[in-house]
PDB file of N, CA and C in Angstrom:
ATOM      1  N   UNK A   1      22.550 -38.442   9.122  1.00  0.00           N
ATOM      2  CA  UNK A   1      22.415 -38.069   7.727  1.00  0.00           C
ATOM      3  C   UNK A   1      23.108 -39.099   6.831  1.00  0.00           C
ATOM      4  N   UNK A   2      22.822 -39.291   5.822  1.00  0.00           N
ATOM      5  CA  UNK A   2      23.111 -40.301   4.655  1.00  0.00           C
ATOM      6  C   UNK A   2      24.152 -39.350   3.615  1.00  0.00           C
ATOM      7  N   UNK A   3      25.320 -40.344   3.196  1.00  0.00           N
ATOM      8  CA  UNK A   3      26.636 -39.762   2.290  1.00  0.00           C
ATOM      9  C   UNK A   3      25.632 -38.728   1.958  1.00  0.00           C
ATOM     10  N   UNK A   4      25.766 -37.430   1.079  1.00  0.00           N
ATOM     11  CA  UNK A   4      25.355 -36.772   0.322  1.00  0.00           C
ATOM     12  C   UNK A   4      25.636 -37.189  -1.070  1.00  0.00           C
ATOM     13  N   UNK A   5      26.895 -37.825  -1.499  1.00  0.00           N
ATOM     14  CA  UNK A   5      26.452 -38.451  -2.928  1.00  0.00           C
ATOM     15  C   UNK A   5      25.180 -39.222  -3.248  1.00  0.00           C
ATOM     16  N   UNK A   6      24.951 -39.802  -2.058  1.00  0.00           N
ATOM     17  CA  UNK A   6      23.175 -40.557  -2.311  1.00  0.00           C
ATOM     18  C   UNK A   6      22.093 -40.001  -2.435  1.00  0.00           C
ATOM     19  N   UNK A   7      22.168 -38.290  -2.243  1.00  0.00           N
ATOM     20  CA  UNK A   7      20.916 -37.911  -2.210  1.00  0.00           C
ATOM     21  C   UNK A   7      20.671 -37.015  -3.673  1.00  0.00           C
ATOM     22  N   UNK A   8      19.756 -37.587  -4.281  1.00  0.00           N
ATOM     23  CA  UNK A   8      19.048 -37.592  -5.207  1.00  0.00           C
ATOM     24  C   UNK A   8      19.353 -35.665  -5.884  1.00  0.00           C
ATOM     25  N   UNK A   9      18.822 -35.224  -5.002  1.00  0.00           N
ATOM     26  CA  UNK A   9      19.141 -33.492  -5.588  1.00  0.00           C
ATOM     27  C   UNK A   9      20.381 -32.990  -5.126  1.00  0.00           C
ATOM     28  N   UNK A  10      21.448 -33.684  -4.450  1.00  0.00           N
ATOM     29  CA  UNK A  10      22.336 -33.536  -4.912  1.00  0.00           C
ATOM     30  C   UNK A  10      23.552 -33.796  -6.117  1.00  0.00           C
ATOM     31  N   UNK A  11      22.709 -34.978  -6.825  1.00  0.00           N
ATOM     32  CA  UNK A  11      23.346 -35.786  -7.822  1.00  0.00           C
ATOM     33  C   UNK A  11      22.537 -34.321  -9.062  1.00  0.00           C
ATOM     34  N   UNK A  12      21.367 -34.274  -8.900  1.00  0.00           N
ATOM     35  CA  UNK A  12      20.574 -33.133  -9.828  1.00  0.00           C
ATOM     36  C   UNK A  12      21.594 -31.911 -10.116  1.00  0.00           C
ATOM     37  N   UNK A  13      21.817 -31.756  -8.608  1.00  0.00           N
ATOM     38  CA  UNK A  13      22.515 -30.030  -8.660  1.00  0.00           C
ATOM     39  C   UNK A  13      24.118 -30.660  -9.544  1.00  0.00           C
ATOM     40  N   UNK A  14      24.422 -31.085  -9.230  1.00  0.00           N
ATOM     41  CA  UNK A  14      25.632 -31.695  -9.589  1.00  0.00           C
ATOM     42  C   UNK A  14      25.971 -31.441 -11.375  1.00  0.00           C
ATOM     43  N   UNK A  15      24.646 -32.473 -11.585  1.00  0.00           N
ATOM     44  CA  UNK A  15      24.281 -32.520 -13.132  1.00  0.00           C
ATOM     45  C   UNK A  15      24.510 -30.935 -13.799  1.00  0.00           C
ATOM     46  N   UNK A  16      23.135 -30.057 -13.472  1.00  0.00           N
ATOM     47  CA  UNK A  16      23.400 -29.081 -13.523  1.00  0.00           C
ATOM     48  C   UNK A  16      24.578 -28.111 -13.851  1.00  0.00           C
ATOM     49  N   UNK A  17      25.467 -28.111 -12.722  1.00  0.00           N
ATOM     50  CA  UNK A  17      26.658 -27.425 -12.677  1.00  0.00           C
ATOM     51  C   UNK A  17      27.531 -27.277 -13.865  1.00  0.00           C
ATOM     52  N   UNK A  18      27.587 -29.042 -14.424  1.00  0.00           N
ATOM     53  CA  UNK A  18      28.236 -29.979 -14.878  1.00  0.00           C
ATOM     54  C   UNK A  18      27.978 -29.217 -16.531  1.00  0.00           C
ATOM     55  N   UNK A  19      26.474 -29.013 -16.500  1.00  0.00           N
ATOM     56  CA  UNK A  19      26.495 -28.688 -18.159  1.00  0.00           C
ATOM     57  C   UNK A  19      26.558 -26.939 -18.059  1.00  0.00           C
ATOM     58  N   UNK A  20      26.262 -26.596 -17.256  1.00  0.00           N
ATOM     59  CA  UNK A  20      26.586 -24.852 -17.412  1.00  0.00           C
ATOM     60  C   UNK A  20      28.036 -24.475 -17.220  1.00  0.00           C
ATOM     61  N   UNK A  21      28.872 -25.530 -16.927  1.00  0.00           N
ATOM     62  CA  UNK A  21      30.482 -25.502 -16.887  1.00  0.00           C
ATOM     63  C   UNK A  21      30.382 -26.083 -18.159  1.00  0.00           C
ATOM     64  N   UNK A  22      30.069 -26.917 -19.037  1.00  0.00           N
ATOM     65  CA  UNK A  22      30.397 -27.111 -20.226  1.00  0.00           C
ATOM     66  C   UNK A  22      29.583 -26.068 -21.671  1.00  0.00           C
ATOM     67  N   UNK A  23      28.300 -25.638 -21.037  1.00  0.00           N
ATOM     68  CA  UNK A  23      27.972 -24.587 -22.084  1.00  0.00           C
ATOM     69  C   UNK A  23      28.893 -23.457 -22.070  1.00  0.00           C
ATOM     70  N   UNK A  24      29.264 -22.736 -20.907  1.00  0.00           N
ATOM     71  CA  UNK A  24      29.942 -21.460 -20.976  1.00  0.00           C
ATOM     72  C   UNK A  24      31.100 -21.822 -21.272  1.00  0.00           C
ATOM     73  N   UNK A  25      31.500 -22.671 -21.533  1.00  0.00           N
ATOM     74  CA  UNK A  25      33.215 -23.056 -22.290  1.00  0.00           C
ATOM     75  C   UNK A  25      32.954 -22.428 -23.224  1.00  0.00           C
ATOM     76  N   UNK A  26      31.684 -22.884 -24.300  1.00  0.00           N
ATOM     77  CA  UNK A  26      31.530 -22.529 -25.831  1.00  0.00           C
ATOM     78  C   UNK A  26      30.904 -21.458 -26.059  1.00  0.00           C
ATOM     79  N   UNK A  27      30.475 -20.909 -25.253  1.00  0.00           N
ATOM     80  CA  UNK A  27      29.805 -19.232 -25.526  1.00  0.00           C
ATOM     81  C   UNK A  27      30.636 -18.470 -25.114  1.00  0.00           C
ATOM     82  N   UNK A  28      32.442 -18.071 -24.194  1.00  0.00           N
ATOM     83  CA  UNK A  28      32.508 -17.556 -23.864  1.00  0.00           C
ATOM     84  C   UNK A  28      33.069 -15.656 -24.455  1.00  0.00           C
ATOM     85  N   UNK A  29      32.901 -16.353 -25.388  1.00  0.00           N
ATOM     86  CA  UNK A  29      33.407 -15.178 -26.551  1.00  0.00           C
ATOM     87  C   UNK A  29      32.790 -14.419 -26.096  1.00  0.00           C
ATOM     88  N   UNK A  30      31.101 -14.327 -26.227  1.00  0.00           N
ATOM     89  CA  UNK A  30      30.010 -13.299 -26.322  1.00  0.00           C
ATOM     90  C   UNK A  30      29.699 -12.851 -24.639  1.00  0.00           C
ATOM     91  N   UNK A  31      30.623 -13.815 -23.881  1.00  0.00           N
ATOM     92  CA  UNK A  31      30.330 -13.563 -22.439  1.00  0.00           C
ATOM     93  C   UNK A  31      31.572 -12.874 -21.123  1.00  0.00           C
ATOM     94  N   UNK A  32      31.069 -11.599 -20.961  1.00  0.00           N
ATOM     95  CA  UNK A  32      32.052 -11.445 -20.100  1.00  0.00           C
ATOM     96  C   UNK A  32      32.735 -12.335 -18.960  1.00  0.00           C
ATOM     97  N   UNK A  33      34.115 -12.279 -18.453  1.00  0.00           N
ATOM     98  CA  UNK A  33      34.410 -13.251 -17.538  1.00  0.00           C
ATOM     99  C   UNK A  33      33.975 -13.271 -16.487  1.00  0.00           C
ATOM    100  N   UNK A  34      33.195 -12.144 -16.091  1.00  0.00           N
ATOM    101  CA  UNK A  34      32.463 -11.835 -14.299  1.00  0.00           C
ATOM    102  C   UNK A  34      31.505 -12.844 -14.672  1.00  0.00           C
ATOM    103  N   UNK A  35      30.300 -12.366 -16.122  1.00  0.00           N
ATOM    104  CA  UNK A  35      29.256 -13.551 -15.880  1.00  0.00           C
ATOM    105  C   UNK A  35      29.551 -14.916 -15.886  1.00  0.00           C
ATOM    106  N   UNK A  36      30.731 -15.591 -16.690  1.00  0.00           N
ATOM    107  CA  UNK A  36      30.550 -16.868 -16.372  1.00  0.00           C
ATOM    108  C   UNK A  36      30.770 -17.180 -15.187  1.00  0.00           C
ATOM    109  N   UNK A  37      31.907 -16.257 -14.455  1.00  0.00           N
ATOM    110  CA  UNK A  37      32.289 -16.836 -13.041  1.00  0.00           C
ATOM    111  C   UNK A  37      30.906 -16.774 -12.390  1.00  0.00           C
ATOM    112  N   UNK A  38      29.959 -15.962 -12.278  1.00  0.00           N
ATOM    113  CA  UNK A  38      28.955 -15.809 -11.333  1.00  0.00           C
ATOM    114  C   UNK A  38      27.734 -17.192 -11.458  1.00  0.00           C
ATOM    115  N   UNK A  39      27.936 -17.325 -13.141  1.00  0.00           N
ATOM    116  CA  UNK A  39      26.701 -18.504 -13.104  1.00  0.00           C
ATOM    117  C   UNK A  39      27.332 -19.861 -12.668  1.00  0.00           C
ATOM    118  N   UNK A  40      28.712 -20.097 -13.294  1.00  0.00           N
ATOM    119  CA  UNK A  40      29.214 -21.236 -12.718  1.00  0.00           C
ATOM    120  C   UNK A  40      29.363 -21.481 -10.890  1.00  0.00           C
ATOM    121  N   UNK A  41      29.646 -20.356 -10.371  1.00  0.00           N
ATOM    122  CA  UNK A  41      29.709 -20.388  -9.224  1.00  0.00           C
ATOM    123  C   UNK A  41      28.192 -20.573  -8.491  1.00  0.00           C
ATOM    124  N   UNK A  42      27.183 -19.614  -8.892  1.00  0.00           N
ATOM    125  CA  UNK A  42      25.900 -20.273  -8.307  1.00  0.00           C
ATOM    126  C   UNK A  42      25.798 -21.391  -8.407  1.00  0.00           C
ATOM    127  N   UNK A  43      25.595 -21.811  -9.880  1.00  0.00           N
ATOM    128  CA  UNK A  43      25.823 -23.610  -9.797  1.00  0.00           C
ATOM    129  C   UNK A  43      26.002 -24.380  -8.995  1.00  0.00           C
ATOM    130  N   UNK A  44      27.265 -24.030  -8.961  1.00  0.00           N
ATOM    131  CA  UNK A  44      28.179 -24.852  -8.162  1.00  0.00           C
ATOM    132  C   UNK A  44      27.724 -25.009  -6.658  1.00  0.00           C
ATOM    133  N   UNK A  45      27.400 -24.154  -6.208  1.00  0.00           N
ATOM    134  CA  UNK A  45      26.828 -23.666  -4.446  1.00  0.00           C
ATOM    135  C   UNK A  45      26.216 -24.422  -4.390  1.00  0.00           C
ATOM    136  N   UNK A  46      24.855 -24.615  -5.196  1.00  0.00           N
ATOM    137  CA  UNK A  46      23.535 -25.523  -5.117  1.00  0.00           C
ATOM    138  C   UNK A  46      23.880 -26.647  -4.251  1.00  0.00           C
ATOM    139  N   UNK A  47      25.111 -27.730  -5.194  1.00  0.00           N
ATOM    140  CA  UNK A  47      25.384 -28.642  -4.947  1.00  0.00           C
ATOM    141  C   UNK A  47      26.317 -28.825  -3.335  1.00  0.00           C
ATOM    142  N   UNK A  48      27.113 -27.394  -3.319  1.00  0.00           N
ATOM    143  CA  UNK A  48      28.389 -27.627  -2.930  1.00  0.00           C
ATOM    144  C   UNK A  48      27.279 -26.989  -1.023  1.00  0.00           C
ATOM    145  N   UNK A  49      26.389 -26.617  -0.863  1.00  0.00           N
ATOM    146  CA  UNK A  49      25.443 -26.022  -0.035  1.00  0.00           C
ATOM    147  C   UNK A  49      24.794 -27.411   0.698  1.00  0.00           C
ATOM    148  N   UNK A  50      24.459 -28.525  -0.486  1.00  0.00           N
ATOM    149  CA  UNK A  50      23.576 -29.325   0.115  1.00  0.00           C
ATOM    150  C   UNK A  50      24.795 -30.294   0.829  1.00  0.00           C
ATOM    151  N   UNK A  51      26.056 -30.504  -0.248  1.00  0.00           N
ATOM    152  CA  UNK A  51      26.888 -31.577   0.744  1.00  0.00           C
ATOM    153  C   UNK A  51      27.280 -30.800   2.239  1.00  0.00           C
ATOM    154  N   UNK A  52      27.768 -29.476   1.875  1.00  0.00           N
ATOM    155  CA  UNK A  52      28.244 -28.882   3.849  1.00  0.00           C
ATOM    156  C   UNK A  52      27.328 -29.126   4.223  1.00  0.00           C
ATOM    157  N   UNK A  53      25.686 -28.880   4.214  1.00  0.00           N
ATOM    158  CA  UNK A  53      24.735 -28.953   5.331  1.00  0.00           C
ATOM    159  C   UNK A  53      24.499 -30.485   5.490  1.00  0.00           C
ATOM    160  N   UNK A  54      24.249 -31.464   4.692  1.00  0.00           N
ATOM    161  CA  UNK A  54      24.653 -32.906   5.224  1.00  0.00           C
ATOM    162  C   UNK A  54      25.369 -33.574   6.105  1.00  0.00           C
ATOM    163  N   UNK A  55      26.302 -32.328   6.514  1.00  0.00           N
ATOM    164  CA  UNK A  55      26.872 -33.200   7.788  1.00  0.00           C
ATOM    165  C   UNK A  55      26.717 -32.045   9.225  1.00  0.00           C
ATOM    166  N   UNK A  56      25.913 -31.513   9.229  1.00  0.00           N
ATOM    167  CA  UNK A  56      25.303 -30.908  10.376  1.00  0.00           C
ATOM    168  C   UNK A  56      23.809 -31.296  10.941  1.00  0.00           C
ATOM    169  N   UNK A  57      23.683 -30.571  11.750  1.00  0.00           N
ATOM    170  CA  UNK A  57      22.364 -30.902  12.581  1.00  0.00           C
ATOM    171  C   UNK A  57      21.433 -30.440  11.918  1.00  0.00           C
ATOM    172  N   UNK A  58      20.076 -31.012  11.901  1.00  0.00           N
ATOM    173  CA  UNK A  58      18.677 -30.675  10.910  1.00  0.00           C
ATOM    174  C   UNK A  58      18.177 -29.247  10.781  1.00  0.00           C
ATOM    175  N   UNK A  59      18.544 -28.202  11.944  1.00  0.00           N
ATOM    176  CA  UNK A  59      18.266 -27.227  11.588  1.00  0.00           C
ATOM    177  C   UNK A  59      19.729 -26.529  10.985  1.00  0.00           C
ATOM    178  N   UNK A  60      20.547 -26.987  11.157  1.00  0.00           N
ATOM    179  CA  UNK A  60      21.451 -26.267  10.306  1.00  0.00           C
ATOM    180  C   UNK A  60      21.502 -26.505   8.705  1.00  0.00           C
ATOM    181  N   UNK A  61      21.276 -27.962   8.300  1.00  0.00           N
ATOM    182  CA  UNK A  61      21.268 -28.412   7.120  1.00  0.00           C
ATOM    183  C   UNK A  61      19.932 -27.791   6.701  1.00  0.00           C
ATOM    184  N   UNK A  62      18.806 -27.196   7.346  1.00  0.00           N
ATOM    185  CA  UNK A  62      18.102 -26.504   6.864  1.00  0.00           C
ATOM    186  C   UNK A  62      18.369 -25.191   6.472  1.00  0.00           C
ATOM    187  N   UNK A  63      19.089 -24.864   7.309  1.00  0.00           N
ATOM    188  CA  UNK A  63      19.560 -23.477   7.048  1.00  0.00           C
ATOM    189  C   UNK A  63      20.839 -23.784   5.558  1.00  0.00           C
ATOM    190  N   UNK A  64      21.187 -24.056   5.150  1.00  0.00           N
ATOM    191  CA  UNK A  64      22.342 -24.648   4.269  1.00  0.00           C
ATOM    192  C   UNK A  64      21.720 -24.821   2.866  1.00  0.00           C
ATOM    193  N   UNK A  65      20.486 -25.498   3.068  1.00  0.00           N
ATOM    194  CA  UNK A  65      19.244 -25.827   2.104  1.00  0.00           C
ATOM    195  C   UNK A  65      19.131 -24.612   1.768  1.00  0.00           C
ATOM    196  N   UNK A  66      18.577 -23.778   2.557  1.00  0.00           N
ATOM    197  CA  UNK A  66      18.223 -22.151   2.007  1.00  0.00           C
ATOM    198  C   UNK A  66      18.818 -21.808   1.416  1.00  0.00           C
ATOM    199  N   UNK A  67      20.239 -21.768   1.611  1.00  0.00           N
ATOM    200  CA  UNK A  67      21.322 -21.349   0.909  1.00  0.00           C
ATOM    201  C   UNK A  67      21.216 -21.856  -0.571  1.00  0.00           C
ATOM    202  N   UNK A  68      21.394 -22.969  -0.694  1.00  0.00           N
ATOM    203  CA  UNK A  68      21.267 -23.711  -2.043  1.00  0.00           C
ATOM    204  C   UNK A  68      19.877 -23.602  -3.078  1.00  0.00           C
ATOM    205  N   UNK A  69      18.857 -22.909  -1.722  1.00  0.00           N
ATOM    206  CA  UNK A  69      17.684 -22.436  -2.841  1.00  0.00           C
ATOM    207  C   UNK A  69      17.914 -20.922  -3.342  1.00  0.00           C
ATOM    208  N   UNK A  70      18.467 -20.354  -2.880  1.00  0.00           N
ATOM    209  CA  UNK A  70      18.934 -18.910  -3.147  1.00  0.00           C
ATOM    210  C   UNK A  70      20.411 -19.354  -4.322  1.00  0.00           C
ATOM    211  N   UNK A  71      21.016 -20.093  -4.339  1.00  0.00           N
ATOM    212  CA  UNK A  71      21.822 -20.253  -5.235  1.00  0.00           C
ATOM    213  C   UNK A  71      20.742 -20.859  -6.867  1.00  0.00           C
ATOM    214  N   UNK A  72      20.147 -21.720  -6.735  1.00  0.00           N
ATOM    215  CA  UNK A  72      19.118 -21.972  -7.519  1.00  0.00           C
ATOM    216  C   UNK A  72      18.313 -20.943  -8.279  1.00  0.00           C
ATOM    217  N   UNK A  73      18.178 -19.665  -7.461  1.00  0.00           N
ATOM    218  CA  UNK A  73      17.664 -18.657  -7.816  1.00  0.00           C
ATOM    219  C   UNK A  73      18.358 -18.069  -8.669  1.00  0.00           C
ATOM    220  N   UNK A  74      19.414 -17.726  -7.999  1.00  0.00           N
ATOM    221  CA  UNK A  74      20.267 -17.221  -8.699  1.00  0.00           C
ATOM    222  C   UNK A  74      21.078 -17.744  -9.852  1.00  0.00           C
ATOM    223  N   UNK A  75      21.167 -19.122  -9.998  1.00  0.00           N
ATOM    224  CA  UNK A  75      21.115 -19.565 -11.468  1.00  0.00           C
ATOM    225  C   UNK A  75      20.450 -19.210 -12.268  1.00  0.00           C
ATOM    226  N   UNK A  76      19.199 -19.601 -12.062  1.00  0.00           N
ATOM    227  CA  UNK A  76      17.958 -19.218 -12.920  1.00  0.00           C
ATOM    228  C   UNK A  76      17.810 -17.389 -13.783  1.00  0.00           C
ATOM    229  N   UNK A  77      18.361 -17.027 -12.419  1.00  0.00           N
ATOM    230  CA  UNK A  77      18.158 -15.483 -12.809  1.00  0.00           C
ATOM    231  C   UNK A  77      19.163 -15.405 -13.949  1.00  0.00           C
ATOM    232  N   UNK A  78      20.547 -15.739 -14.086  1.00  0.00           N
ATOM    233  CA  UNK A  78      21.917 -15.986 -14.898  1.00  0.00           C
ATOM    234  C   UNK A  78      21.695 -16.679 -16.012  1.00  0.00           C
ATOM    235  N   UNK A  79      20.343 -17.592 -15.820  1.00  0.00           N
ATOM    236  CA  UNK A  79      20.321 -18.464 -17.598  1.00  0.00           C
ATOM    237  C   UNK A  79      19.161 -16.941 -18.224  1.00  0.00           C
ATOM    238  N   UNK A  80      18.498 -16.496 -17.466  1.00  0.00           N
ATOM    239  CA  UNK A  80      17.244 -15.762 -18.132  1.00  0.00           C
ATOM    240  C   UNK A  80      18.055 -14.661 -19.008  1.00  0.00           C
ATOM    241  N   UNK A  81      19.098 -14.059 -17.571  1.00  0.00           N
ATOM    242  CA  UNK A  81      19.904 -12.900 -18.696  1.00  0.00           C
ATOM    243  C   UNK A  81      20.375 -13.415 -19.997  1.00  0.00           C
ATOM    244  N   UNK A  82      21.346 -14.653 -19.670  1.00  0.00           N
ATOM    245  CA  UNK A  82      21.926 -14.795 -21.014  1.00  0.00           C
ATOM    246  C   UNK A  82      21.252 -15.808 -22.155  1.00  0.00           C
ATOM    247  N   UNK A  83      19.957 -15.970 -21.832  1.00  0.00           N
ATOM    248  CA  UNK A  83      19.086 -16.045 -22.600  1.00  0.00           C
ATOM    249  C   UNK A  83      18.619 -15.195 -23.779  1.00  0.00           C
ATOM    250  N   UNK A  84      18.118 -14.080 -22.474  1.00  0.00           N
ATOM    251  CA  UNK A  84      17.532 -12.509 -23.399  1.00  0.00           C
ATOM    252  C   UNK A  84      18.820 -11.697 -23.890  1.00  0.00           C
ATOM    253  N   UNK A  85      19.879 -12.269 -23.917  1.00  0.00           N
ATOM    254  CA  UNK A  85      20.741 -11.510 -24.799  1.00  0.00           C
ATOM    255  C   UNK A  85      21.299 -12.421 -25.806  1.00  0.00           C
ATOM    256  N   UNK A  86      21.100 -13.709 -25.715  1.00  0.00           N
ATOM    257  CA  UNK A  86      21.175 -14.480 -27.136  1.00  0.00           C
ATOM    258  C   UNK A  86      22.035 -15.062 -27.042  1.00  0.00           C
ATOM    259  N   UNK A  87      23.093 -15.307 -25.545  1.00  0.00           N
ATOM    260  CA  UNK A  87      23.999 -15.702 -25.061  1.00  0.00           C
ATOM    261  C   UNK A  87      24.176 -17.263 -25.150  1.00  0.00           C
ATOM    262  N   UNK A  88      23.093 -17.742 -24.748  1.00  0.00           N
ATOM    263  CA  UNK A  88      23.062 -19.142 -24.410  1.00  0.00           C
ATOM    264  C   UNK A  88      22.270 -19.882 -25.355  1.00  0.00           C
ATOM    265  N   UNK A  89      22.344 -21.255 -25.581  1.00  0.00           N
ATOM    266  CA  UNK A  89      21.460 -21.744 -26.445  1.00  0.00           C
ATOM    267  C   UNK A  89      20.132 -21.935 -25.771  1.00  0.00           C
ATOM    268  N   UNK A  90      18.841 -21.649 -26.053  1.00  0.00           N
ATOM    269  CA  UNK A  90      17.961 -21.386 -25.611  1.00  0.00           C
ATOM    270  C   UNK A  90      17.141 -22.858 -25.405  1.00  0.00           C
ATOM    271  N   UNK A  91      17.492 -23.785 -26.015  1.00  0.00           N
ATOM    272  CA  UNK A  91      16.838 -25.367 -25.486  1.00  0.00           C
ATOM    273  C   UNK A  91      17.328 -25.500 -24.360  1.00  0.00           C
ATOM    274  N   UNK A  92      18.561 -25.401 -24.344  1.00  0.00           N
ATOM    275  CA  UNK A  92      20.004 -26.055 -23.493  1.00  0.00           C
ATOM    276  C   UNK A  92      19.067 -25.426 -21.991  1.00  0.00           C
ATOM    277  N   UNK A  93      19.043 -23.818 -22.491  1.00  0.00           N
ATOM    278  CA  UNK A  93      18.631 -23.054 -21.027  1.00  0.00           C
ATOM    279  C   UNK A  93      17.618 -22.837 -20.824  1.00  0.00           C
ATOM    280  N   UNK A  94      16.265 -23.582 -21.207  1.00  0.00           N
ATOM    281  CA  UNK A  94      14.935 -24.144 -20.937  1.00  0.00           C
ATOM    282  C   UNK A  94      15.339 -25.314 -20.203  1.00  0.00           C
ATOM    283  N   UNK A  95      15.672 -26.075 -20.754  1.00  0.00           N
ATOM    284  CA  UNK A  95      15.907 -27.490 -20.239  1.00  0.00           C
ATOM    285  C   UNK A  95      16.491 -27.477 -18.723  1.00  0.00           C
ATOM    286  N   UNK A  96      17.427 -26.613 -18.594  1.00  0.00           N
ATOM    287  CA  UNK A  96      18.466 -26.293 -17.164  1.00  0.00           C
ATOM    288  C   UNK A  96      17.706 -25.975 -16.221  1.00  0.00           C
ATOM    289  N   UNK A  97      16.397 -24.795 -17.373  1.00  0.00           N
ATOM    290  CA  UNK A  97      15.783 -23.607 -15.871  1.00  0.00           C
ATOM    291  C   UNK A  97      14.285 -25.213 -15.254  1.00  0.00           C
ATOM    292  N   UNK A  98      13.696 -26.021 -16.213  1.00  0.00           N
ATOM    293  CA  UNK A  98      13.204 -27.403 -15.970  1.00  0.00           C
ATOM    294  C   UNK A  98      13.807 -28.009 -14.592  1.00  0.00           C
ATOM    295  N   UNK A  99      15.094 -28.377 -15.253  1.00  0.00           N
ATOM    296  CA  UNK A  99      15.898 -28.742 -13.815  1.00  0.00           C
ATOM    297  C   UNK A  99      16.081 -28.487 -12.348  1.00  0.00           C
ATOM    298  N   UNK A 100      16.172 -26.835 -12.552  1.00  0.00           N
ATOM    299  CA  UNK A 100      16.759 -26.055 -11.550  1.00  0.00           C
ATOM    300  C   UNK A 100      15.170 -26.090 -10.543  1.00  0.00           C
ATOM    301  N   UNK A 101      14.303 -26.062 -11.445  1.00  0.00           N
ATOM    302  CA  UNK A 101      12.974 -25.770 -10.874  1.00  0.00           C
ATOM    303  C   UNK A 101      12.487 -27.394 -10.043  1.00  0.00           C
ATOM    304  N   UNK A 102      12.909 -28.274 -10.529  1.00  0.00           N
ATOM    305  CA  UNK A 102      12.755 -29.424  -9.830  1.00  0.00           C
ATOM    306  C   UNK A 102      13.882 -29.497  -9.262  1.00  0.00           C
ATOM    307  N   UNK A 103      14.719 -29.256  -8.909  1.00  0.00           N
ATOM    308  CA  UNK A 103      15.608 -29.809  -7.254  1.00  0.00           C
ATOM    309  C   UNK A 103      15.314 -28.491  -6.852  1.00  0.00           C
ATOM    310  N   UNK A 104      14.904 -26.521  -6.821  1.00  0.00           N
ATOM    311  CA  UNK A 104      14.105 -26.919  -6.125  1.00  0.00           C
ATOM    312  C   UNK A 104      13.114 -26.984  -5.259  1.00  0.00           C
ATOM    313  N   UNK A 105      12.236 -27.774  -6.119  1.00  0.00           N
ATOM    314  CA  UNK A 105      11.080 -28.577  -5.357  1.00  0.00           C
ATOM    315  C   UNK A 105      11.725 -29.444  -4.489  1.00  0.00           C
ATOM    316  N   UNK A 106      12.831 -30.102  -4.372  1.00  0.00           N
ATOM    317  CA  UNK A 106      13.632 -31.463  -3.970  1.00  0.00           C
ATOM    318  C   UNK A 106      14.122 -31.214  -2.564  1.00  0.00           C
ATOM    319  N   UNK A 107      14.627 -29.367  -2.920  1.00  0.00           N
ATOM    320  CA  UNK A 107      14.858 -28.800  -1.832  1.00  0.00           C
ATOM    321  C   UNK A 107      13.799 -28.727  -0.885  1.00  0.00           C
ATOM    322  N   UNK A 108      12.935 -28.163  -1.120  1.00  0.00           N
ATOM    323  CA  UNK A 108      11.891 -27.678  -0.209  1.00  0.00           C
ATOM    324  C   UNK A 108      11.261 -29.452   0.140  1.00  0.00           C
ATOM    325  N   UNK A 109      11.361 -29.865  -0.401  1.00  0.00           N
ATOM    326  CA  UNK A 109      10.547 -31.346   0.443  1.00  0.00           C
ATOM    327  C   UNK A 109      11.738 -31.698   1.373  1.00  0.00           C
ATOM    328  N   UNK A 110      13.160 -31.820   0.994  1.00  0.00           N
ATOM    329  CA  UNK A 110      13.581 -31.841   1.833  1.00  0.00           C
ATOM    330  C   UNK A 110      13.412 -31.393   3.397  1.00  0.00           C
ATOM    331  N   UNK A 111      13.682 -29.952   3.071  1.00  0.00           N
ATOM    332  CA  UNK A 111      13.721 -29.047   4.241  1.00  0.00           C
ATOM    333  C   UNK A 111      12.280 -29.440   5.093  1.00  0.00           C
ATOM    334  N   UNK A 112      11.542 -29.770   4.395  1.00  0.00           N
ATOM    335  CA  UNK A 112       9.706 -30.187   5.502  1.00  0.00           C
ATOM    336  C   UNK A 112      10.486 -31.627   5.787  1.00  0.00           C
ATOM    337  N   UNK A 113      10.907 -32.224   5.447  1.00  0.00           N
ATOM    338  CA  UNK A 113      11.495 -33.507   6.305  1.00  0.00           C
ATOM    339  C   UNK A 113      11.993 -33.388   7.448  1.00  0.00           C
ATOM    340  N   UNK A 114      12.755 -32.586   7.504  1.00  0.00           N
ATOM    341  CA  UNK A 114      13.982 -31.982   8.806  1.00  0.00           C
ATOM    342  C   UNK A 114      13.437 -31.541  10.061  1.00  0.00           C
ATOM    343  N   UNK A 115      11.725 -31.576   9.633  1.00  0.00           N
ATOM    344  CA  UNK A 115      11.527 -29.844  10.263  1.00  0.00           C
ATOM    345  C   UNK A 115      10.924 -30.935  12.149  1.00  0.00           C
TER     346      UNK A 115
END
């Protein structure tokens, strides 16, 4: 396997993380502290999912992948809520759920690589 800083949707997920740790700084007034912990922490997995499975064997880093697509999910699900409650800025969290939806695609090509 190759560093995981080199791989492309992990630099994505990274990104990601990076601005939903800097949006929920500035919304957190209107946001309870469970939700930010939960969206920052999915976030975070995405990325933090693809580097642990990078250094295991192909079906494990597949299995690891899964993980990080279920964290993906679960971002997504976390921008929609605080979307529909007026929480988040709504470009910001179009633009993110864009993102989230391409790595992943990034994921899943991955994982058919491995296979």
């Amino acid at each position: 396997m190759t560093d995981h800083h080199k791989l492309k949707v992990w630099q994505s997920a990274q990104l990601i993380s990076e601005i939903i740790w800097r949006e929920t700084l500035s919304c957190t007034a209107g946001l309870s502290v469970h939700t930010v912990r939960q969206i920052r922490s999915s976030a975070e997995s995405i990325a933090a999912n693809i580097a642990e499975g990078n250094r295991r064997s192909p079906k494990e880093f597949r299995r690891y992948l899964s993980i990080a697509l279920g964290s993906a999910n679960e971002t997504d699900s976390h921008l929609v809520t605080l979307m529909n409650r007026g929480l988040f800025d709504i470009r910001i969290a179009l633009q993110l759920r864009d993102d989230l939806a391409t790595v992943q695609r990034m994921i899943l090509a991955l994982q058919k690589t491995l296979r």
